[in-house]
N, C-alpha and C. Protein backbone atom coordinates (compact mmCIF):
# COMPACT_ATOMS: atom_id res chain seq x y z
N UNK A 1 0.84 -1.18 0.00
CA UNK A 1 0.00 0.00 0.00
C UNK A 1 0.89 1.25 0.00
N UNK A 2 0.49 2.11 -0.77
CA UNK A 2 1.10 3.05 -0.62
C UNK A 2 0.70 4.22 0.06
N UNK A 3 1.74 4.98 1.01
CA UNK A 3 1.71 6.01 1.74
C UNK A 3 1.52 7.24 1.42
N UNK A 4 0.21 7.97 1.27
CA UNK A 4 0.54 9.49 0.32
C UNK A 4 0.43 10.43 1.38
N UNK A 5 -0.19 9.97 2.54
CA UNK A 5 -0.46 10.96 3.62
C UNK A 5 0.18 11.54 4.31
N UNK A 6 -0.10 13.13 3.58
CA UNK A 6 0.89 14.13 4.28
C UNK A 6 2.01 14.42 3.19
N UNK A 7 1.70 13.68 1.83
CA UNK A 7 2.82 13.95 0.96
C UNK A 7 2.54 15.20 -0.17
N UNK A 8 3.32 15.63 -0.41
CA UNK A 8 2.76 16.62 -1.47
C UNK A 8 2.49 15.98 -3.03
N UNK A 9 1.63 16.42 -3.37
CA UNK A 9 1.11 16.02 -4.89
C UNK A 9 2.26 15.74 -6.06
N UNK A 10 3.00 17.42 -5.54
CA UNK A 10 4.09 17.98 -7.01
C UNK A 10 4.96 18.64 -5.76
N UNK A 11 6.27 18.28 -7.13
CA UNK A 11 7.36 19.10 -6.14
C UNK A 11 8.52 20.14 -6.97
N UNK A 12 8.68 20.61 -6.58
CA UNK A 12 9.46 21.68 -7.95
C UNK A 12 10.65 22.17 -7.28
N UNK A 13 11.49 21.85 -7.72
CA UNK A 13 12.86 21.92 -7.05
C UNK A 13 14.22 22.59 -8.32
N UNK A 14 14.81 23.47 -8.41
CA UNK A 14 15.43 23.75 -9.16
C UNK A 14 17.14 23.03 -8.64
N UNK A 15 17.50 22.27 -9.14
CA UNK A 15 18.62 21.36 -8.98
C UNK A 15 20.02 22.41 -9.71
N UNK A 16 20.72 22.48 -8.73
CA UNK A 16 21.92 23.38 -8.95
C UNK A 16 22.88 23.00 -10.05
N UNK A 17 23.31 23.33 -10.89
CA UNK A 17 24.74 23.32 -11.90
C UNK A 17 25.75 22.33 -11.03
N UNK A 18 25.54 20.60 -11.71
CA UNK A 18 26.54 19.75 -11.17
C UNK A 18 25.85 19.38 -10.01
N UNK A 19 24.97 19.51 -9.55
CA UNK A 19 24.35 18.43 -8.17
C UNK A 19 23.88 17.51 -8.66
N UNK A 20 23.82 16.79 -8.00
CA UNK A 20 22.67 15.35 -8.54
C UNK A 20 22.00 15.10 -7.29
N UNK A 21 20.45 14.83 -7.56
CA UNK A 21 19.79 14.62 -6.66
C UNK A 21 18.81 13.83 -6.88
N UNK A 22 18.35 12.78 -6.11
CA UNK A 22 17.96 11.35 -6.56
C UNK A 22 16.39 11.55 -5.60
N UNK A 23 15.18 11.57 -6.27
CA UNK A 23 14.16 12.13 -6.13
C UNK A 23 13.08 10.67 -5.73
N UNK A 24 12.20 10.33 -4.76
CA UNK A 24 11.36 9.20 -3.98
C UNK A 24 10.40 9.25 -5.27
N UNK A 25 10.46 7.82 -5.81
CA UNK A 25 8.94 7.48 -6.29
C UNK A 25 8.35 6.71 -6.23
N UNK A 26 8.93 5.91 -4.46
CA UNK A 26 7.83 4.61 -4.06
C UNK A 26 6.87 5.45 -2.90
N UNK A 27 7.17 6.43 -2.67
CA UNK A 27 6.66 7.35 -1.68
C UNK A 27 6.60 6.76 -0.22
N UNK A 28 7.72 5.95 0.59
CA UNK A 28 8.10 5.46 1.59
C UNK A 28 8.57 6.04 1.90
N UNK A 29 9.95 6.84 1.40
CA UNK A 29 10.92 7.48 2.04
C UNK A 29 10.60 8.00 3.61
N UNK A 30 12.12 8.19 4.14
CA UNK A 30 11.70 9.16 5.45
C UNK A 30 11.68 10.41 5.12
N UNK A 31 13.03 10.43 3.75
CA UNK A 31 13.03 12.37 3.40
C UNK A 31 12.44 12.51 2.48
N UNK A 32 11.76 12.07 1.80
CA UNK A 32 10.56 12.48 0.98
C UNK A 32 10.54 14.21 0.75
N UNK A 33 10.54 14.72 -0.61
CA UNK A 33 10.35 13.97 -1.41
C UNK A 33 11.85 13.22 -1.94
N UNK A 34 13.01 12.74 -1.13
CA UNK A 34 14.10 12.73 -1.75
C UNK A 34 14.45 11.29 -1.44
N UNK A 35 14.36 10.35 -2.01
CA UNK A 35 14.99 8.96 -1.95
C UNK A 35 16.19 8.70 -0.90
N UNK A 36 15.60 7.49 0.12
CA UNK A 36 16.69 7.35 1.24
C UNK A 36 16.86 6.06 1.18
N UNK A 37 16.37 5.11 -0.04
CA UNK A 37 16.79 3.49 -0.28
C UNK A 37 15.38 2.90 0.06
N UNK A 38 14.78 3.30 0.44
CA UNK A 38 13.66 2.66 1.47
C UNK A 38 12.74 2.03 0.13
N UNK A 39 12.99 2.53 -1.24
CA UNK A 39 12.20 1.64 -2.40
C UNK A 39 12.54 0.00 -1.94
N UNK A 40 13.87 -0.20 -1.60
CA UNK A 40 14.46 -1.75 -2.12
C UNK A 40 13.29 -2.60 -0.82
N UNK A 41 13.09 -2.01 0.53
CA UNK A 41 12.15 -2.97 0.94
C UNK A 41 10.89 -3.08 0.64
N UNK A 42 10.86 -1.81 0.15
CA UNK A 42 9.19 -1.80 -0.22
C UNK A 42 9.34 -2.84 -2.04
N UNK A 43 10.56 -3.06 -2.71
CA UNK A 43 10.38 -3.79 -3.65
C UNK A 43 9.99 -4.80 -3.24
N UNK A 44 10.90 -5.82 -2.07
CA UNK A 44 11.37 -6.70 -1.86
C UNK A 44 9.86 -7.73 -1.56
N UNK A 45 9.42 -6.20 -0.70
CA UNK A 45 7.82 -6.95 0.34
C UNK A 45 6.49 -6.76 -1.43
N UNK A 46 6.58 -6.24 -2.41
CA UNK A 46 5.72 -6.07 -3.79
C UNK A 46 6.16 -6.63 -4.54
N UNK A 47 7.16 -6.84 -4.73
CA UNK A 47 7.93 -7.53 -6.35
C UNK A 47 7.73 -6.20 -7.25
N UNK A 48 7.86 -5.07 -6.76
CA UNK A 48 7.50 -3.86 -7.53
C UNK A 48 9.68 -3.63 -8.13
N UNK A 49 9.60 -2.85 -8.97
CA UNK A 49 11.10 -3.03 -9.30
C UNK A 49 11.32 -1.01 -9.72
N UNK A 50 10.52 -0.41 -8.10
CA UNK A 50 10.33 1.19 -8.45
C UNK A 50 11.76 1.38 -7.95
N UNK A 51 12.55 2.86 -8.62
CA UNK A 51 13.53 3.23 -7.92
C UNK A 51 12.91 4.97 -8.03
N UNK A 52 14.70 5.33 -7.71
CA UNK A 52 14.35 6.92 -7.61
C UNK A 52 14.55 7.25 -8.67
N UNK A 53 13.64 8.86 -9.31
CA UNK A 53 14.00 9.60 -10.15
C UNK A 53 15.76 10.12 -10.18
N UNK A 54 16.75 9.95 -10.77
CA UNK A 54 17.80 10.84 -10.41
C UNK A 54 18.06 12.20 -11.53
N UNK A 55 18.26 13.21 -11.26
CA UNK A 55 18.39 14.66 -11.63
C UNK A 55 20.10 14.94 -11.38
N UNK A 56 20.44 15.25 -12.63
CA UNK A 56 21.35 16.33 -12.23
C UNK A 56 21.32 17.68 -13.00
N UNK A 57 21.77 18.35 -12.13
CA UNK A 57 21.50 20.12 -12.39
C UNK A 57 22.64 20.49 -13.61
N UNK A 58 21.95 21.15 -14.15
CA UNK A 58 23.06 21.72 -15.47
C UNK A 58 22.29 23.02 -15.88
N UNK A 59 23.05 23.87 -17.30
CA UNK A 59 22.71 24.63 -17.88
C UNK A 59 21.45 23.89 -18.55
N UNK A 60 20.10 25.03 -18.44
CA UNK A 60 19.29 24.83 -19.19
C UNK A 60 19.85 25.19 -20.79
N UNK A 61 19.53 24.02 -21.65
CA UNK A 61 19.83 24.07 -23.61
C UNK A 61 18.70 24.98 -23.89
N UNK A 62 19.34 25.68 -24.76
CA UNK A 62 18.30 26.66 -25.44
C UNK A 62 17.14 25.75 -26.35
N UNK A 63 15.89 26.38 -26.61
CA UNK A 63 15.12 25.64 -27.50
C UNK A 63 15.47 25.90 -28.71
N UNK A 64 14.66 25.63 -29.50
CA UNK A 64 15.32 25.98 -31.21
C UNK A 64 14.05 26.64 -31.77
């Protein structure tokens, strides 16, 4: 079952030039919204095979 309570819907985070930041999308986490491993038990106990979003921050590319 999944946990949404108390979670936010959307999250909007502008990720810095060269960070990487690895984002929850089994929605277990403790730091929510930010991935702390906690997918692999919640795989383990579903046979679900969710991980985290990962982001890294760079120059936005111009459009064309």
């Amino acid at each position: 079952m999944i946990n949404t309570k108390e979670r936010p819907d959307r999250h909007s985070e502008t990720v810095p030039d060269g960070k990487t930041v690895a984002f929850c999308r089994c929605w277990q986490s403790g730091k929510f919204p930010y991935c702390d491993g906690t997918h692999r038990t919640v795989n383990a106990e579903t046979g679900d095979s969710v991980g985290p979003v990962i982001v890294k921050g760079g120059a936005a590319e111009a459009a064309n």
